[in-house]
C-alpha atoms as a PDB file:
ATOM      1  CA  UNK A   1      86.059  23.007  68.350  1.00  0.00           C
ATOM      2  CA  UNK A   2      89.466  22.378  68.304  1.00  0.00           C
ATOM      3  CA  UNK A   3      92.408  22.318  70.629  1.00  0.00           C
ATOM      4  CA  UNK A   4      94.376  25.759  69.984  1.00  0.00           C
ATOM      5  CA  UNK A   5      93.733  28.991  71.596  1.00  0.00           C
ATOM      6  CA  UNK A   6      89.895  28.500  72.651  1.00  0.00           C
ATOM      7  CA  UNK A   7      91.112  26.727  75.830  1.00  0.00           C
ATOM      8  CA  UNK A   8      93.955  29.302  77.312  1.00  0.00           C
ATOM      9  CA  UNK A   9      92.510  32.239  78.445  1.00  0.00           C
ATOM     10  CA  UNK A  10      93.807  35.420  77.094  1.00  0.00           C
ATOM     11  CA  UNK A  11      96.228  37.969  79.514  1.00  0.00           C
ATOM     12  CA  UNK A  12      96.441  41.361  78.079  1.00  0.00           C
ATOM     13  CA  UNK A  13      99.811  43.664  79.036  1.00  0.00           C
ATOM     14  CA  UNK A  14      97.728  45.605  81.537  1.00  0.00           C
ATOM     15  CA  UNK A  15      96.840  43.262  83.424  1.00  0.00           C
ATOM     16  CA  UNK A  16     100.466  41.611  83.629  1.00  0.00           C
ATOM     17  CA  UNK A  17     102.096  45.534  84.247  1.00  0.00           C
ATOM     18  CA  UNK A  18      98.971  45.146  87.555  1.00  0.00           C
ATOM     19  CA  UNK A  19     100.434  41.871  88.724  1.00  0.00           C
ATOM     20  CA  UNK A  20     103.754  42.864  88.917  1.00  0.00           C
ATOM     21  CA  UNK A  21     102.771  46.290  90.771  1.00  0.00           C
ATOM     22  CA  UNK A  22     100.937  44.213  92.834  1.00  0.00           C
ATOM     23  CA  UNK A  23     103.859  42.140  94.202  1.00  0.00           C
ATOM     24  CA  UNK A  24     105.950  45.343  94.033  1.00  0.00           C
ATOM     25  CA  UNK A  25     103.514  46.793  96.207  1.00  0.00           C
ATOM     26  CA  UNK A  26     103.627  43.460  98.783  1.00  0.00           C
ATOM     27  CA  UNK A  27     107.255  43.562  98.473  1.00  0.00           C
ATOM     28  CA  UNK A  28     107.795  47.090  99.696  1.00  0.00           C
ATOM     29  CA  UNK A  29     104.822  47.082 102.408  1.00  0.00           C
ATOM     30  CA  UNK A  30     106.689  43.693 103.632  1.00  0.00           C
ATOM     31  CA  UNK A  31     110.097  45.532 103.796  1.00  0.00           C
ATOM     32  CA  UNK A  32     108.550  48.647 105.951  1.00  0.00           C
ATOM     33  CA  UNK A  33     107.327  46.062 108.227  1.00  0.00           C
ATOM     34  CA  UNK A  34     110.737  43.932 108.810  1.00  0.00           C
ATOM     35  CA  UNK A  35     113.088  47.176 109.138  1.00  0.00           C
ATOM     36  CA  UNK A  36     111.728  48.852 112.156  1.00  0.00           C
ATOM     37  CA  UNK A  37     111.785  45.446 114.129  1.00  0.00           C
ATOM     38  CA  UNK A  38     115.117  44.616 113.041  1.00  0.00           C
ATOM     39  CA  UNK A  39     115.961  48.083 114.744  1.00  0.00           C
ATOM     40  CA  UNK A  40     113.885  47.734 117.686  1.00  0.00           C
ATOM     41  CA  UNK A  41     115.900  43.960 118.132  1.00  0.00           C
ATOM     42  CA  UNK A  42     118.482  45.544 117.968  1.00  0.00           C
ATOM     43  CA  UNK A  43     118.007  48.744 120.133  1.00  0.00           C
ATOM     44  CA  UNK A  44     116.896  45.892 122.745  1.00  0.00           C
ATOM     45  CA  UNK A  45     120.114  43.403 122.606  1.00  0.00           C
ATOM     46  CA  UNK A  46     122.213  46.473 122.619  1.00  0.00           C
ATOM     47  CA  UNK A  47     120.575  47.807 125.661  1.00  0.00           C
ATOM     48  CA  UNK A  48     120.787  44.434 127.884  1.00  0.00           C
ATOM     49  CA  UNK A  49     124.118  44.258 126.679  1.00  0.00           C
ATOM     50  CA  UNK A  50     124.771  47.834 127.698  1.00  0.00           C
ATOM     51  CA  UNK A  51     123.188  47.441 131.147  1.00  0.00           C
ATOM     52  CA  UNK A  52     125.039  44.218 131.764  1.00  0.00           C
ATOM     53  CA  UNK A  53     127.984  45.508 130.728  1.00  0.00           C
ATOM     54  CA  UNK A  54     127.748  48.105 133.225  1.00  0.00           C
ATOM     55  CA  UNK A  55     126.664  46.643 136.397  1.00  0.00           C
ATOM     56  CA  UNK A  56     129.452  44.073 135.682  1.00  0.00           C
ATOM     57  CA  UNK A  57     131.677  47.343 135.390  1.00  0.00           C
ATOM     58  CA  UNK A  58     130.182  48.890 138.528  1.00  0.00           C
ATOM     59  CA  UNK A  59     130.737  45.437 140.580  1.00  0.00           C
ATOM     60  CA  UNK A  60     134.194  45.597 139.603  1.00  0.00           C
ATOM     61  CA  UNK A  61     135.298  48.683 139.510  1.00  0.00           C
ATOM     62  CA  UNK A  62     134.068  49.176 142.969  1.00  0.00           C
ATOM     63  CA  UNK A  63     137.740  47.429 143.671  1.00  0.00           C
ATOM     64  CA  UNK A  64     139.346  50.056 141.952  1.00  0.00           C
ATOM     65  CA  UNK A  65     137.169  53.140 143.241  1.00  0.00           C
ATOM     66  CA  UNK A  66     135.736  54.159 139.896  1.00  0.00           C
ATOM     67  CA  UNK A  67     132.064  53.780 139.470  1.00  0.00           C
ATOM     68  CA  UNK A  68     129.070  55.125 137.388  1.00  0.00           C
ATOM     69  CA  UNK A  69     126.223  56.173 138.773  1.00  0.00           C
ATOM     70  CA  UNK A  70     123.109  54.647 136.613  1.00  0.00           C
ATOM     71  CA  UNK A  71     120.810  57.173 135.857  1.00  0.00           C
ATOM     72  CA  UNK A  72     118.489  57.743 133.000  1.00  0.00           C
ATOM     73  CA  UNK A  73     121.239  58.961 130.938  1.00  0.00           C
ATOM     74  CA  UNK A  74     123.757  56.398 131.267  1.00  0.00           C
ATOM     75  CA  UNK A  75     121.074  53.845 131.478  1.00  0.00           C
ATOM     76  CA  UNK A  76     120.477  55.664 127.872  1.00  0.00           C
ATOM     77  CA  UNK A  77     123.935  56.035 126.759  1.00  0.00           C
ATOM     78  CA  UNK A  78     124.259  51.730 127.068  1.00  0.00           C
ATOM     79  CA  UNK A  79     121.334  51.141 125.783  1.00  0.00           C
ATOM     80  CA  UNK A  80     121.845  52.687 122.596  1.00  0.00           C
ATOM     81  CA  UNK A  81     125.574  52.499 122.136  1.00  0.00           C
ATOM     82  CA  UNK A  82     126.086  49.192 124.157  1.00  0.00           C
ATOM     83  CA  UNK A  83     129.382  47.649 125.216  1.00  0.00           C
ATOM     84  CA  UNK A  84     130.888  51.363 123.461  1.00  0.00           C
ATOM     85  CA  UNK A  85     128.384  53.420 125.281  1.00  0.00           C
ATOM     86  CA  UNK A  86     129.787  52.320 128.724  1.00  0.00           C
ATOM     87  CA  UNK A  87     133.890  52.094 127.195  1.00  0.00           C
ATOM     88  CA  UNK A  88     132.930  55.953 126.468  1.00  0.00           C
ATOM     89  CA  UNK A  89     131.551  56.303 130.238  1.00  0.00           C
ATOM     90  CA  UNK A  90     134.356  54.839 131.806  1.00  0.00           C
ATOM     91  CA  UNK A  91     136.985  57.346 129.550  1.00  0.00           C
ATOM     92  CA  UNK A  92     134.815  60.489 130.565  1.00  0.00           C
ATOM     93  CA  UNK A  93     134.726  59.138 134.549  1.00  0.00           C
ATOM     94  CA  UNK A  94     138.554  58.634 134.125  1.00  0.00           C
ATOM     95  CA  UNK A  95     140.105  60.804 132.344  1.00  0.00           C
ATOM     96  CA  UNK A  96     137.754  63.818 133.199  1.00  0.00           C
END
């Protein structure tokens, strides 16, 4: 018995080509996972930062007579645009 190739078992191409579909496989079911909470983080920040941004507006613009009304669509319109959602608000309350 000697000390060559009786020890190391033997890997044929098949099963290499199933290991590397394998963490293919793991790689792509881990990437489905991660991208729709990344978007649901950030549908969430935008929309606190949306409805901050425009009760702060609404406490100040009170002073100045120009207000929006928060409804489910501009409650809608900050939380998925954010700080641009309620900039776009304000232009259509103004200048409309």
């Amino acid at each position: 018995m000697g000390l060559g190739g009786d020890i190391m078992p033997q890997i044929d191409m098949l099963s290499i080509l199933a290991i590397f579909l394998a963490v293919g496989a793991v790689y792509i079911l881990g990437m489905l996972l991660v991208l729709p909470m990344k978007l649901i983080v950030r549908l969430v920040i935008n929309g606190i930062v949306g409805a901050i941004a425009l009760i702060v507006f609404n406490m100040f613009g009170s002073y100045l007579g120009i207000t929006i009304g928060v409804n489910p669509i501009t409650a809608l319109i900050a939380g998925f645009l954010g700080i641009p959602g309620v900039l776009l608000m304000i232009f259509v309350k103004v200048f409309l």
